[in-house]
Protein backbone atom coordinates (compact mmCIF):
# COMPACT_ATOMS: atom_id res chain seq x y z
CA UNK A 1 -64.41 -21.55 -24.50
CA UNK A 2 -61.69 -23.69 -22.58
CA UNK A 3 -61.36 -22.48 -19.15
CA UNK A 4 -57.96 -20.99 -18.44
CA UNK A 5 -55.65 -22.88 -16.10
CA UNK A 6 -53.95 -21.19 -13.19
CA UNK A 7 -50.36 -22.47 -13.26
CA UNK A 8 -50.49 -25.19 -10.14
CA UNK A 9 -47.34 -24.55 -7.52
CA UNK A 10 -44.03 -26.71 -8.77
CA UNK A 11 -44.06 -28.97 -5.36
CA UNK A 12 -47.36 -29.64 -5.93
CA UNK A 13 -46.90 -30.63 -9.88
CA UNK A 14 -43.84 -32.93 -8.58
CA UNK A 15 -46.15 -34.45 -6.28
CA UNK A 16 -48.95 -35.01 -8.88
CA UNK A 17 -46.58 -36.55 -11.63
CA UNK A 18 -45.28 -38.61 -8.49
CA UNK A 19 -48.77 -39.83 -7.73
CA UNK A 20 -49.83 -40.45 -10.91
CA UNK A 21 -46.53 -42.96 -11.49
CA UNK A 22 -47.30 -44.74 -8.18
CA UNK A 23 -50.60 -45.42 -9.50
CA UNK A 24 -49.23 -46.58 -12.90
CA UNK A 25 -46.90 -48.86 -11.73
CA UNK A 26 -47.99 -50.03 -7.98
CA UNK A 27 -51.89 -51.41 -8.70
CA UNK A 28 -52.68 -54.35 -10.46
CA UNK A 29 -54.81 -54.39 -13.61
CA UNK A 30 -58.38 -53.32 -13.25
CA UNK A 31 -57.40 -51.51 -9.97
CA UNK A 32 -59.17 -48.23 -9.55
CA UNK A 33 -59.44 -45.89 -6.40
CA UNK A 34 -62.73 -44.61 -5.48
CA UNK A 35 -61.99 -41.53 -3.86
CA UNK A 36 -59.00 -38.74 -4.46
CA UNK A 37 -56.89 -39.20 -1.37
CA UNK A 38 -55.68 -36.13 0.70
CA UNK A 39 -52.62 -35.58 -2.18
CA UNK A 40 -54.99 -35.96 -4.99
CA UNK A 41 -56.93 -33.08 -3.65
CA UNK A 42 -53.98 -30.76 -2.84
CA UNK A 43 -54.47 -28.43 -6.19
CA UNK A 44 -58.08 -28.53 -5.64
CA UNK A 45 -57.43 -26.77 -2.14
CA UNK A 46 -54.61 -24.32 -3.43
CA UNK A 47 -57.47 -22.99 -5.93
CA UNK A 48 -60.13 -22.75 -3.51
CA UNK A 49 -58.07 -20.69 -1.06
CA UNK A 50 -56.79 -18.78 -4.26
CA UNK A 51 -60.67 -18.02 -5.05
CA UNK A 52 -59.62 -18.94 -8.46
CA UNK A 53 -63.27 -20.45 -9.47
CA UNK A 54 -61.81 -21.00 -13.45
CA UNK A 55 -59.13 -23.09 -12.29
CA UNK A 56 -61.50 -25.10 -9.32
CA UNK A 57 -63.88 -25.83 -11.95
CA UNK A 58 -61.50 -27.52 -14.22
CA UNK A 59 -59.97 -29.09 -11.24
CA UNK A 60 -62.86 -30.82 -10.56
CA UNK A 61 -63.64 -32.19 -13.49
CA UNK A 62 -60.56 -33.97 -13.74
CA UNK A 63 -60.91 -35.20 -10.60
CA UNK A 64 -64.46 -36.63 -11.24
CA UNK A 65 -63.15 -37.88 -14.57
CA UNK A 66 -60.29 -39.58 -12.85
CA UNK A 67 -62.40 -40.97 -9.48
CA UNK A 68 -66.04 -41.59 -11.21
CA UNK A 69 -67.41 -42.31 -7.59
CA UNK A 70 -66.47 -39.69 -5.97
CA UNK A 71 -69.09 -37.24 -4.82
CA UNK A 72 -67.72 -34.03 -3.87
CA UNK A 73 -69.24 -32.48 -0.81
CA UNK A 74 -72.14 -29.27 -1.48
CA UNK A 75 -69.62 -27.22 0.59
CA UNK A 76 -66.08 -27.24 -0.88
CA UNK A 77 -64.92 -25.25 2.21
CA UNK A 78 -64.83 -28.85 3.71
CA UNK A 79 -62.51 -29.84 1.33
CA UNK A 80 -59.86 -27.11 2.87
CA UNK A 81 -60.28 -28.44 6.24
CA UNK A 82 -60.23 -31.78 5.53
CA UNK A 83 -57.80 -31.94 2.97
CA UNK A 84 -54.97 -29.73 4.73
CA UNK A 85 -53.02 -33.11 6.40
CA UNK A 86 -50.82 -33.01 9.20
CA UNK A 87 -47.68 -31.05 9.54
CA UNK A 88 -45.08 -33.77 7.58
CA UNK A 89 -42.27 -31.29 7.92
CA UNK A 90 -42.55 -31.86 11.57
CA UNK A 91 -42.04 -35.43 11.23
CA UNK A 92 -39.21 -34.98 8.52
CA UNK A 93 -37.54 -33.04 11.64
CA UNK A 94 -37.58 -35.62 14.23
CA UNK A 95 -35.86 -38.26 11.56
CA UNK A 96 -33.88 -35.89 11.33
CA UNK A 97 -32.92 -35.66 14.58
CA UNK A 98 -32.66 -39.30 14.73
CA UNK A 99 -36.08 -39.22 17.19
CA UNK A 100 -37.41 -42.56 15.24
CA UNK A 101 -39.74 -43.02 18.21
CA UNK A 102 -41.21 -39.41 18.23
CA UNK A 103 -41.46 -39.90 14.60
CA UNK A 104 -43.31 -43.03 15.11
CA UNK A 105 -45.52 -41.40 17.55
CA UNK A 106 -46.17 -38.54 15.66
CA UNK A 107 -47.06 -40.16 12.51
CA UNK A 108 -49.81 -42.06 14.59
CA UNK A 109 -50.85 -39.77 16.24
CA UNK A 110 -51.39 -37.67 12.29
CA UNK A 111 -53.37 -40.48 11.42
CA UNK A 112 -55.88 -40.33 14.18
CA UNK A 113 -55.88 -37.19 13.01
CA UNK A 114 -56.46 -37.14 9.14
CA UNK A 115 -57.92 -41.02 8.86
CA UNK A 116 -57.53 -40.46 5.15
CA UNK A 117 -54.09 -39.74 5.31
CA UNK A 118 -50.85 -42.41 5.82
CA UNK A 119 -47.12 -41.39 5.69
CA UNK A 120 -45.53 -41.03 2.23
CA UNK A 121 -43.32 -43.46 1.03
CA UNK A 122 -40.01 -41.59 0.59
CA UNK A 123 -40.59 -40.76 4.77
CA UNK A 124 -41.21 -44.32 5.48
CA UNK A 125 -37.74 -45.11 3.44
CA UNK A 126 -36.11 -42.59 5.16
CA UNK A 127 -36.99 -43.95 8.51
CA UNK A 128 -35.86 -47.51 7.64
CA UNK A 129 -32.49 -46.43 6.16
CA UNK A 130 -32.34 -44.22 9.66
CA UNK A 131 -32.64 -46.90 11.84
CA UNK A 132 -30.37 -49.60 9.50
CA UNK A 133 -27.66 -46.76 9.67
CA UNK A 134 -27.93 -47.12 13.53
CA UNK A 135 -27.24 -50.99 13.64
CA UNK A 136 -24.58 -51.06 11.29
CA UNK A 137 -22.87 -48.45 13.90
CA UNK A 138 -23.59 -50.45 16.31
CA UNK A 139 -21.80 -53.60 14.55
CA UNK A 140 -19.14 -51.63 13.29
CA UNK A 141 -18.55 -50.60 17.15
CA UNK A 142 -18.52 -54.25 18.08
CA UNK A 143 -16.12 -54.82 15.23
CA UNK A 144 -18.50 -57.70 14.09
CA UNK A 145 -18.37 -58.20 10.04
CA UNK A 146 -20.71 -60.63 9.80
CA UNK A 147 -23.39 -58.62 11.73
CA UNK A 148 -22.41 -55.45 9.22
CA UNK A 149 -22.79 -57.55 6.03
CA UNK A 150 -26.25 -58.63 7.22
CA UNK A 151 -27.42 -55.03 7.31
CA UNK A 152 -26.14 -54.16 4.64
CA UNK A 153 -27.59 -56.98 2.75
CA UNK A 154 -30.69 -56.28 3.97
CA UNK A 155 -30.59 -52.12 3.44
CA UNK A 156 -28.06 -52.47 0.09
CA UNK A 157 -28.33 -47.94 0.21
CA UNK A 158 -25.69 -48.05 3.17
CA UNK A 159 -23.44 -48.61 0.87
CA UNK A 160 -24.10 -45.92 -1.57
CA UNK A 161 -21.67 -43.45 -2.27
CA UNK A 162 -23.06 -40.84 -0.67
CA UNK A 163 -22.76 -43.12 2.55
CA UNK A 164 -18.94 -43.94 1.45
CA UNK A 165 -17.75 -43.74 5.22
CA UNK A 166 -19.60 -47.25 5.77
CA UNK A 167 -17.98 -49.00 2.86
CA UNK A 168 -14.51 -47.80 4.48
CA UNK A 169 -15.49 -48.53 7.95
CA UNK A 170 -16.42 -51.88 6.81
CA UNK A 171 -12.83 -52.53 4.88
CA UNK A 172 -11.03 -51.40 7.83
CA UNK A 173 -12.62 -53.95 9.95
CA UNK A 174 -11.89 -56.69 7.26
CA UNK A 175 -8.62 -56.23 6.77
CA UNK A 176 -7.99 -56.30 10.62
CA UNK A 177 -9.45 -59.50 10.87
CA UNK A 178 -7.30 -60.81 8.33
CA UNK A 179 -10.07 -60.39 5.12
CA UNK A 180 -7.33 -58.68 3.21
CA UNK A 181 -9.00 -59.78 -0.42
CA UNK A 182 -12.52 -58.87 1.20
CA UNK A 183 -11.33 -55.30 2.13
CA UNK A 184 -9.90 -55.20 -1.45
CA UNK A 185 -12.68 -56.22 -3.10
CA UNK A 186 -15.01 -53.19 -0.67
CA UNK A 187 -12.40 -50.75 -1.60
CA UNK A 188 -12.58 -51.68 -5.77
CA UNK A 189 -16.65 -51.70 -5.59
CA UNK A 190 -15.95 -47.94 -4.43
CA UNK A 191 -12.99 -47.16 -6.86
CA UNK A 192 -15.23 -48.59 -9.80
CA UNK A 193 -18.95 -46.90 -8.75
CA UNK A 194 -18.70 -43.59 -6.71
CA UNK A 195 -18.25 -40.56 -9.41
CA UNK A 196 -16.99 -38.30 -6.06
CA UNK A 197 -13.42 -37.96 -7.10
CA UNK A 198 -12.22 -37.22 -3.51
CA UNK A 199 -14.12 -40.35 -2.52
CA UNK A 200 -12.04 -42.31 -4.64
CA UNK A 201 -8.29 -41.24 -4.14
CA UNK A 202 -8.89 -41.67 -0.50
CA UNK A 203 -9.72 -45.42 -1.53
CA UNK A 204 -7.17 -45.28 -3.39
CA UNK A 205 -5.23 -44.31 -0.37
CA UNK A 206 -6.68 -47.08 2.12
CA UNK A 207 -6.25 -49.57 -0.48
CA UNK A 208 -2.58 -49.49 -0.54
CA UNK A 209 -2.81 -51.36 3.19
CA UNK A 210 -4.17 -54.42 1.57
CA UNK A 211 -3.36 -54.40 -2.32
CA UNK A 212 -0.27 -56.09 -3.46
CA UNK A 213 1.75 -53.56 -6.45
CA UNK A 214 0.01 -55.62 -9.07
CA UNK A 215 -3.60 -54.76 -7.67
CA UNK A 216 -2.49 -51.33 -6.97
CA UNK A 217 -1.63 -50.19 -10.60
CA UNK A 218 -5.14 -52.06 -11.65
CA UNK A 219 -7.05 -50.15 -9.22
CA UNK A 220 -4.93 -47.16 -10.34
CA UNK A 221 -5.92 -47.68 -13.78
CA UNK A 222 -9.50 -48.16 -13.22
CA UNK A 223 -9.60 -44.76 -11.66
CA UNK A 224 -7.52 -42.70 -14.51
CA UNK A 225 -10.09 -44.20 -17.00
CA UNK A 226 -13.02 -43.07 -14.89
CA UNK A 227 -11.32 -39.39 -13.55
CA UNK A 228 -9.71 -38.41 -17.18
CA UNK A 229 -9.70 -34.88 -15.94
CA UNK A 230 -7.28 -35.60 -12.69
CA UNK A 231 -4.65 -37.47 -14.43
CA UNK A 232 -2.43 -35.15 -12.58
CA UNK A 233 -3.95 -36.24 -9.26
CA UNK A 234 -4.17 -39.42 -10.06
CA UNK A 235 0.09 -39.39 -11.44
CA UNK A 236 0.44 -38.33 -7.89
CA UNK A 237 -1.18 -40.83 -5.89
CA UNK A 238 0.45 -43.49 -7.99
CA UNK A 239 3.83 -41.86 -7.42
CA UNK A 240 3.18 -42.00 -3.51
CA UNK A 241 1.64 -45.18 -3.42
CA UNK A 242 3.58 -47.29 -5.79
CA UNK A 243 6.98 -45.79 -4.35
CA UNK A 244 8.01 -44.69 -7.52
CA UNK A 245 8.74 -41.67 -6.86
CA UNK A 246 12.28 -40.54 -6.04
CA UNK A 247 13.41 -40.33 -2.53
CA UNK A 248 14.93 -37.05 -1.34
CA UNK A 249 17.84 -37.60 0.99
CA UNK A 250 19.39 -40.38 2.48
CA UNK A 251 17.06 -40.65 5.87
CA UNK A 252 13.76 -39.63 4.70
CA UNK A 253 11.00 -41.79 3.96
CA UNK A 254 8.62 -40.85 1.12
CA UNK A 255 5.72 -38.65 2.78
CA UNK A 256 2.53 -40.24 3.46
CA UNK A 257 -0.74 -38.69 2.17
CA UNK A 258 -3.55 -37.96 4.06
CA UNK A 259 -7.49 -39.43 3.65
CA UNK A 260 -10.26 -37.09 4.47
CA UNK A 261 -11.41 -37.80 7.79
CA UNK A 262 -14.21 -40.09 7.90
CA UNK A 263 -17.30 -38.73 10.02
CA UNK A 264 -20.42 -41.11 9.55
CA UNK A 265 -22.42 -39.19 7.79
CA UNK A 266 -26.05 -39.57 9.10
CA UNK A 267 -29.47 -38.49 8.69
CA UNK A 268 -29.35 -36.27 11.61
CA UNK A 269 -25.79 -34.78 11.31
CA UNK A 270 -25.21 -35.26 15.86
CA UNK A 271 -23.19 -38.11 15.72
CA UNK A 272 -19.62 -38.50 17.40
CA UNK A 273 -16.80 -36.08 15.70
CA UNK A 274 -15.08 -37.59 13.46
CA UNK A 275 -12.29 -39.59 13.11
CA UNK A 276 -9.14 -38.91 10.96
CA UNK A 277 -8.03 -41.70 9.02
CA UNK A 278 -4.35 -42.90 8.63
CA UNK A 279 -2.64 -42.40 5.75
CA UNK A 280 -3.56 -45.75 3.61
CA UNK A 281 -5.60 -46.94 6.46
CA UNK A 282 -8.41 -45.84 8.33
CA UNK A 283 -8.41 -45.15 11.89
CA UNK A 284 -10.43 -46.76 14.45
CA UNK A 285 -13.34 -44.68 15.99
CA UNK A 286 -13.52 -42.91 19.00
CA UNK A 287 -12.53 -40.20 20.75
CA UNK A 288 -9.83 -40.52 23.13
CA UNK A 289 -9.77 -36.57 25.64
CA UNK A 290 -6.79 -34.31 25.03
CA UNK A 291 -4.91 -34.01 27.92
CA UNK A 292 -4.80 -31.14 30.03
CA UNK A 293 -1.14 -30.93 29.84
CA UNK A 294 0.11 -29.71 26.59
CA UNK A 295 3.52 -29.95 27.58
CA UNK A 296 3.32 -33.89 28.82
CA UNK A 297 5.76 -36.07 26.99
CA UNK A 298 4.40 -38.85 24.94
CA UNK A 299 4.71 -42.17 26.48
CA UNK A 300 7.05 -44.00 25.93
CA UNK A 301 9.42 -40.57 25.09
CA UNK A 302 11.87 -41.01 28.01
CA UNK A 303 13.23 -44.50 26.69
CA UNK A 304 13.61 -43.25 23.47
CA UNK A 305 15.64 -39.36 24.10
CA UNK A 306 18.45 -41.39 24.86
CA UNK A 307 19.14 -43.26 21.22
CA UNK A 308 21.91 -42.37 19.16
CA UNK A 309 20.70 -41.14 15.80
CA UNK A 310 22.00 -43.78 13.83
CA UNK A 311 23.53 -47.20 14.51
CA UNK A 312 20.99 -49.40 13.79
CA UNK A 313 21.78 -51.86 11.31
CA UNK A 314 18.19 -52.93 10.53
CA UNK A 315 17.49 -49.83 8.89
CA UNK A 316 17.92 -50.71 5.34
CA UNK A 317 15.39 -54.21 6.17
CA UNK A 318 12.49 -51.38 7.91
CA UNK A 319 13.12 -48.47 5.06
CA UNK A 320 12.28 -50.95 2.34
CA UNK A 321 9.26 -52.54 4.30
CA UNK A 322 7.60 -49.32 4.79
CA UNK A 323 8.68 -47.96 1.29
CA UNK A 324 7.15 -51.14 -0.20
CA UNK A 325 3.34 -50.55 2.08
CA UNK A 326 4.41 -53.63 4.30
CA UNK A 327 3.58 -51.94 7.27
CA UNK A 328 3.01 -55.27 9.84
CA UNK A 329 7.07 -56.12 8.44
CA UNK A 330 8.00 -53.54 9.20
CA UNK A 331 7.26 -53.28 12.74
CA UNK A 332 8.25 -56.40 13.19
CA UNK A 333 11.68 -55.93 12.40
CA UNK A 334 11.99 -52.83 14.38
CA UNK A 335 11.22 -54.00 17.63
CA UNK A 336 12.95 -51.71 20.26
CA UNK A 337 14.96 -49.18 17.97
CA UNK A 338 18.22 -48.58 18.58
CA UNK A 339 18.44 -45.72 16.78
CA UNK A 340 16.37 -42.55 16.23
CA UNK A 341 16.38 -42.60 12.49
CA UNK A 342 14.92 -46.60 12.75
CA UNK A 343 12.49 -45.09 15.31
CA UNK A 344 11.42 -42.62 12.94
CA UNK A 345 10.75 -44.84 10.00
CA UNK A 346 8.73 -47.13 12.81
CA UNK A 347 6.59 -44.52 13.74
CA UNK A 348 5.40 -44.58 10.01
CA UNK A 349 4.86 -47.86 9.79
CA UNK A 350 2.98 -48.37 13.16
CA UNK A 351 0.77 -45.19 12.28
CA UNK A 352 -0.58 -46.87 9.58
CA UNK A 353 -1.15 -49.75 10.94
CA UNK A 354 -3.64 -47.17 13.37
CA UNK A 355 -1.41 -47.27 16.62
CA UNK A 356 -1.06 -43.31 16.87
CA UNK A 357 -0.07 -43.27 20.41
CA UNK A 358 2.66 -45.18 19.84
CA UNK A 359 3.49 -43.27 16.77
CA UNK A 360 3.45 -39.73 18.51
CA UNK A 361 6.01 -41.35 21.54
CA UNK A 362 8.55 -42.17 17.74
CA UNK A 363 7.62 -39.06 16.09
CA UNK A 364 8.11 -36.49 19.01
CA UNK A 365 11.83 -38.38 19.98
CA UNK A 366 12.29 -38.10 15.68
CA UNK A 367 11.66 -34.46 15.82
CA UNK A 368 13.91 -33.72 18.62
CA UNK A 369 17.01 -35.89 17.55
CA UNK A 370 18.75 -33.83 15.44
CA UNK A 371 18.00 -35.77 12.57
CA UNK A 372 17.91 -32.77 9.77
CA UNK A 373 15.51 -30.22 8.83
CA UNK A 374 13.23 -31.84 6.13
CA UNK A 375 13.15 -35.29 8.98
CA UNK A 376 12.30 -32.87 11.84
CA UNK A 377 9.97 -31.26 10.04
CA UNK A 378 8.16 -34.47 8.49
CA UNK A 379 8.28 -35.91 11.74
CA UNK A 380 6.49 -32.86 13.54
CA UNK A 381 4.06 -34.09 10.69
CA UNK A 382 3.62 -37.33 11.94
CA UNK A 383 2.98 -35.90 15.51
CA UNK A 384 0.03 -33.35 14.16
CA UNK A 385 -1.72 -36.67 12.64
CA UNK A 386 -1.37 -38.70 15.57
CA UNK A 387 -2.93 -36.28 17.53
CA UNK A 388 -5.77 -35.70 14.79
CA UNK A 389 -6.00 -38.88 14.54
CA UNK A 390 -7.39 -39.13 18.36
CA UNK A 391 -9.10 -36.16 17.70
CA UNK A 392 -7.01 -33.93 19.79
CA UNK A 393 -7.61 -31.22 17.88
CA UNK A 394 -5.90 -28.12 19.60
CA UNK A 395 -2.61 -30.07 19.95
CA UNK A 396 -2.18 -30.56 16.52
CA UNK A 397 -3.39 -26.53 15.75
CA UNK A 398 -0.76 -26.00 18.24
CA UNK A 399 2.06 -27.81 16.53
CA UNK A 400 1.42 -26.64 13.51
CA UNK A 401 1.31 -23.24 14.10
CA UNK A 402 5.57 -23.84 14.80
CA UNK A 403 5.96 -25.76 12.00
CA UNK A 404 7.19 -24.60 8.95
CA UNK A 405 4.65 -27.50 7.14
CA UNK A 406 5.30 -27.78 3.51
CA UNK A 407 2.15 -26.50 1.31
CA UNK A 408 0.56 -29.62 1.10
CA UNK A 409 1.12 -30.82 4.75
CA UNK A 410 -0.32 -27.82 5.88
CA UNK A 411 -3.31 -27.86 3.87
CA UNK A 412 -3.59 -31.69 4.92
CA UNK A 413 -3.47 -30.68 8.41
CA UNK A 414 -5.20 -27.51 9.12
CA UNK A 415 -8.24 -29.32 6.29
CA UNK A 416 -8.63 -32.11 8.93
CA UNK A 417 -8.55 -29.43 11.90
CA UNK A 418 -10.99 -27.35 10.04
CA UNK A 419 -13.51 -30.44 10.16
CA UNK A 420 -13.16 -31.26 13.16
CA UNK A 421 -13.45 -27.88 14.33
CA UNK A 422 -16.83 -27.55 12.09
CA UNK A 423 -18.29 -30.96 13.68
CA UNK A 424 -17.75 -30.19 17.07
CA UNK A 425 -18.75 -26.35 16.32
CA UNK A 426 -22.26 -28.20 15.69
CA UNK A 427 -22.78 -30.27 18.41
CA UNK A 428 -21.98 -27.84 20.60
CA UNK A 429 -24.91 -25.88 18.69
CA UNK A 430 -22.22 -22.88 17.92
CA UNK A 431 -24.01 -23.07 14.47
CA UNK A 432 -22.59 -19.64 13.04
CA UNK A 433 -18.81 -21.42 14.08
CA UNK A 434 -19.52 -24.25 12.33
CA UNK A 435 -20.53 -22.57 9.20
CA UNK A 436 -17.41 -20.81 9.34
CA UNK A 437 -15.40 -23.66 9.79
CA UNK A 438 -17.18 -25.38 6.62
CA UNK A 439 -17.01 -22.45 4.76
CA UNK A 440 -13.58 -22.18 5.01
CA UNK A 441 -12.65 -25.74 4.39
CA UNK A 442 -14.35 -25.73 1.52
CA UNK A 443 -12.11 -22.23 0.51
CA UNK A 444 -8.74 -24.50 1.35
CA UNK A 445 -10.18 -27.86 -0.31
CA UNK A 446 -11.83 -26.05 -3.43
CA UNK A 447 -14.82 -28.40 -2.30
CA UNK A 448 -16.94 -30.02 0.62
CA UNK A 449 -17.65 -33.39 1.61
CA UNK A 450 -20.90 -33.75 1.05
CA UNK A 451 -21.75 -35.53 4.94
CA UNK A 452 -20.14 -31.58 5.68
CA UNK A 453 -22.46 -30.14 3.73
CA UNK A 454 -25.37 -31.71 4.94
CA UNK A 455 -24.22 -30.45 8.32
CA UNK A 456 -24.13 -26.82 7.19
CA UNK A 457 -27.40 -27.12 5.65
CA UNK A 458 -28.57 -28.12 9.02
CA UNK A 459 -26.54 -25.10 10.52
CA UNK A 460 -28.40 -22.66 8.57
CA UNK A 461 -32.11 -24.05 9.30
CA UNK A 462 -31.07 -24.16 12.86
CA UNK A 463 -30.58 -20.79 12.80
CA UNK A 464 -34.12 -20.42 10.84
CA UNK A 465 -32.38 -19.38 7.40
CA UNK A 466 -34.31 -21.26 5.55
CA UNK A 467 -33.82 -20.51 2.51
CA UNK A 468 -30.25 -20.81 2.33
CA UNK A 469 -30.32 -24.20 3.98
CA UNK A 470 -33.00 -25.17 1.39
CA UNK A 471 -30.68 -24.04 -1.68
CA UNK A 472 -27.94 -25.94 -0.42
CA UNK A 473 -30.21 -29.28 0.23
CA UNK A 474 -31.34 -28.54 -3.68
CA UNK A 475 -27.64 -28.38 -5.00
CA UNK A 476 -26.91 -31.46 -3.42
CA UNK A 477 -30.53 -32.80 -4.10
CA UNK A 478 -29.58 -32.00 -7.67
CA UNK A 479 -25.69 -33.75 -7.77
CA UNK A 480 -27.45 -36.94 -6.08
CA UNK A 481 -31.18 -37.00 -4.83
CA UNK A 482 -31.38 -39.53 -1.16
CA UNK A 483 -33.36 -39.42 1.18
CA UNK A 484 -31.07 -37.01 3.29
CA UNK A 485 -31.22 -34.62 1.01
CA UNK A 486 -35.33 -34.92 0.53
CA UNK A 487 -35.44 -34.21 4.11
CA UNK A 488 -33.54 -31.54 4.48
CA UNK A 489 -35.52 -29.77 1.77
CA UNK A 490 -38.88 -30.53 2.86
CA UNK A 491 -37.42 -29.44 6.65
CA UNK A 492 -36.00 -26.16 5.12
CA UNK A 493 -39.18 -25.52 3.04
């Protein structure tokens, strides 16, 4: 009679059919292994402690069939103590953590300990894409593209979608340095490949800095074929980027839309909070203090106070430069306004050309000029950005607690201060805050970017609820399996 067969635990069935492809494909012909390595021997173990003697039997004899050299020891007790491998998870941790060397160390020091055993492959990618993750931060921070291409040439998954922040970090950077069609051509490789909607309309978004109207409606089109469930969206974005949409009132500018702010998401979810990028163009990282002084005047405020609200007969020139996405235009023809409502279509213009500073000394005299309601309002807009834009997160929850924010600008706003809230929730290791903070972006979004999610994941394990932090590695595991979200799972497990 066939022996009956203990079902065999599901991670341990993934890691036999994982095995037995590495041996299919990996060895040449004729190749054969002469003794069942430490995972080959895994079910073996889990029957002998499960003093199921049916299911070790059978066990055996496939592994004899399958390693016809092998001589199992008299005492299969030896097999447990041999055979149980060093603590992985451990190691998964300190990649985690970004702790390469202790990884290093510890994976050495695992061998010494089990000589049968070496690291698994999917740990030894995750290490490499680790450390490539760190130099192209580091080029990105010099602002050297030819340093970033090499990386990513030589580690082509930093520019998977799931690591979308480095393809727009990278664009930025081009198009500063005067790579306009370069940054186009980074921005369309994302419009065309990442199934992420929100990835997409912010590309969308950053595009506009660098695509004529022509490459626009192309990229445009390219996403309504792909996304034929947000045509609305997508109607939208075209509207605001394309400028044809009406304008509403004689001194307002159409509204700029806002990008999801653009943390690099990492392995280990501890690096620097994010950043919030521009409408239509990214901003630069870093993290510049909020002052101590909420009430301190922008610079540059006194010089402007004093401007008429109109007068300035370039207006009509700088409305239809910004209105058309020629942002560098229209600066240059508003050098020194001389009026508050040229000011206030400047401060557009040089906020998306990342000058926020600048921008929050325009917007602040805008908002105090007189200038109407819906300008005073959109310009109080402006200021919130600028300041999330430099991460000065209270500031802008400040302001827009006294702002009557239209529905959209206030779920633009209090969405970025929600993130940046979460991020520095976690570094700070408030790790309850921080789920709260994701949580409840996710309630105003309707979703969460999936670098956020990783970090809430890691919230919950730090708090040693591990089996929530292991459902929501799975469900992203499950939307789009890296190596992020293999080693969250085998952390949480």
């Amino acid at each position: 009679m066939r022996a009956a067969l203990t079902p065999v635990p599901r991670r341990t069935r993934l890691l036999r059919v994982a095995l037995l492809a590495a041996c299919l494909v990996l060895p040449g012909p004729g190749w054969t292994q002469a003794v069942p390595g430490p995972d080959d021997l895994r079910a073996l173990i889990y029957y002998l402690g499960a003093s199921d003697s049916a299911s070790t039997d059978a066990e055996l004899r496939r592994l004899r069939a399958q390693f016809p050299g092998w001589v199992p020891p008299a005492n299969l007790s030896d097999l447990t103590r041999a055979g149980q491998g060093p603590d992985t998870d451990a190691i998964y941790r300190r990649i985690a953590a970004n702790d390469l060397a202790g990884a290093r160390a510890a994976i050495t020091a695992a061998q010494g300990a089990f000589p049968g055993w070496s690291p698994p492959q999917d740990m030894l990618r995750l290490m490499a894409i680790t450390e490539a993750q760190a130099g192209f931060n580091a080029a990105i921070a010099q602002r050297n593209v030819s340093a970033a291409l090499a990386v990513t040439r030589a580690n082509p998954d930093l520019l998977r979608c799931e690591r979308v922040n480095n393809a727009w970090q990278l664009a930025e950077i081009q198009a500063g340095q005067g790579g306009a069609a370069a940054a186009l051509a980074t921005y369309r490789a994302v419009i065309a490949a990442c199934t992420g909607f929100s990835e997409v309309s912010a590309s969308l978004e950053k595009a506009r800095a660098v695509a004529s109207d022509a490459e626009m409606t192309a990229l445009l089109a390219t996403a309504r074929s792909r996304f034929p469930g947000n045509a609305t969206a997508i109607d939208a974005l075209e509207r605001r980027l394309t400028g044809r949409a009406p304008v509403a009132g004689a001194t307002t500018t159409a509204r700029p839309t806002v990008a999801a702010p653009t943390a690099a998401p990492t392995v280990a979810p501890t690096a620097a909070a994010p950043t919030v990028a521009a409408p239509r163009v990214a901003a630069s990282p870093g993290v510049l203090a909020a002052p101590t002084g909420s009430g301190a005047a922008p610079r540059g405020l006194s010089r402007l106070s004093g401007l008429p609200r109109s007068g300035d007969g370039r207006l009509g020139q700088v409305r239809a430069s910004a209105k058309s996405g020629a942002f560098a235009d229209c600066v240059a023809r508003s050098t020194r306004p001389r009026s508050l409502d040229l000011a206030y279509e400047r401060a557009w213009c040089v906020f998306n050309l990342d000058r926020p500073l600048e921008a929050l000394a325009l917007f602040a005299a805008a908002a105090e000029g007189g200038l109407g309601a819906e300008v005073t309002r959109d310009a109080r807009f402006g200021m919130a950005l600028s300041y999330l834009n430099r991460n000065m997160t209270e500031e802008a929850a400040r302001l827009a607690a006294s702002t009557p924010f239209t529905l959209e600008q206030r779920k633009d706003v209090e969405g970025i201060i929600l993130d940046q809230r979460g991020v520095r929730a976690y570094q700070l290791k408030e790790y309850r805050r921080a789920i709260a903070f994701f949580d409840a972006l996710e309630t105003l979004k309707g979703s969460l970017r999936r670098d956020l999610g990783i970090l809430r994941a890691y919230s919950y394990l730090s708090l040693d609820e591990r089996g929530t932090a292991f459902k929501l590695f799975e469900a992203m595991h499950k939307e789009l399996a890296t190596a992020e979200t293999r080693a969250g799972m085998a952390a949480s497990r």
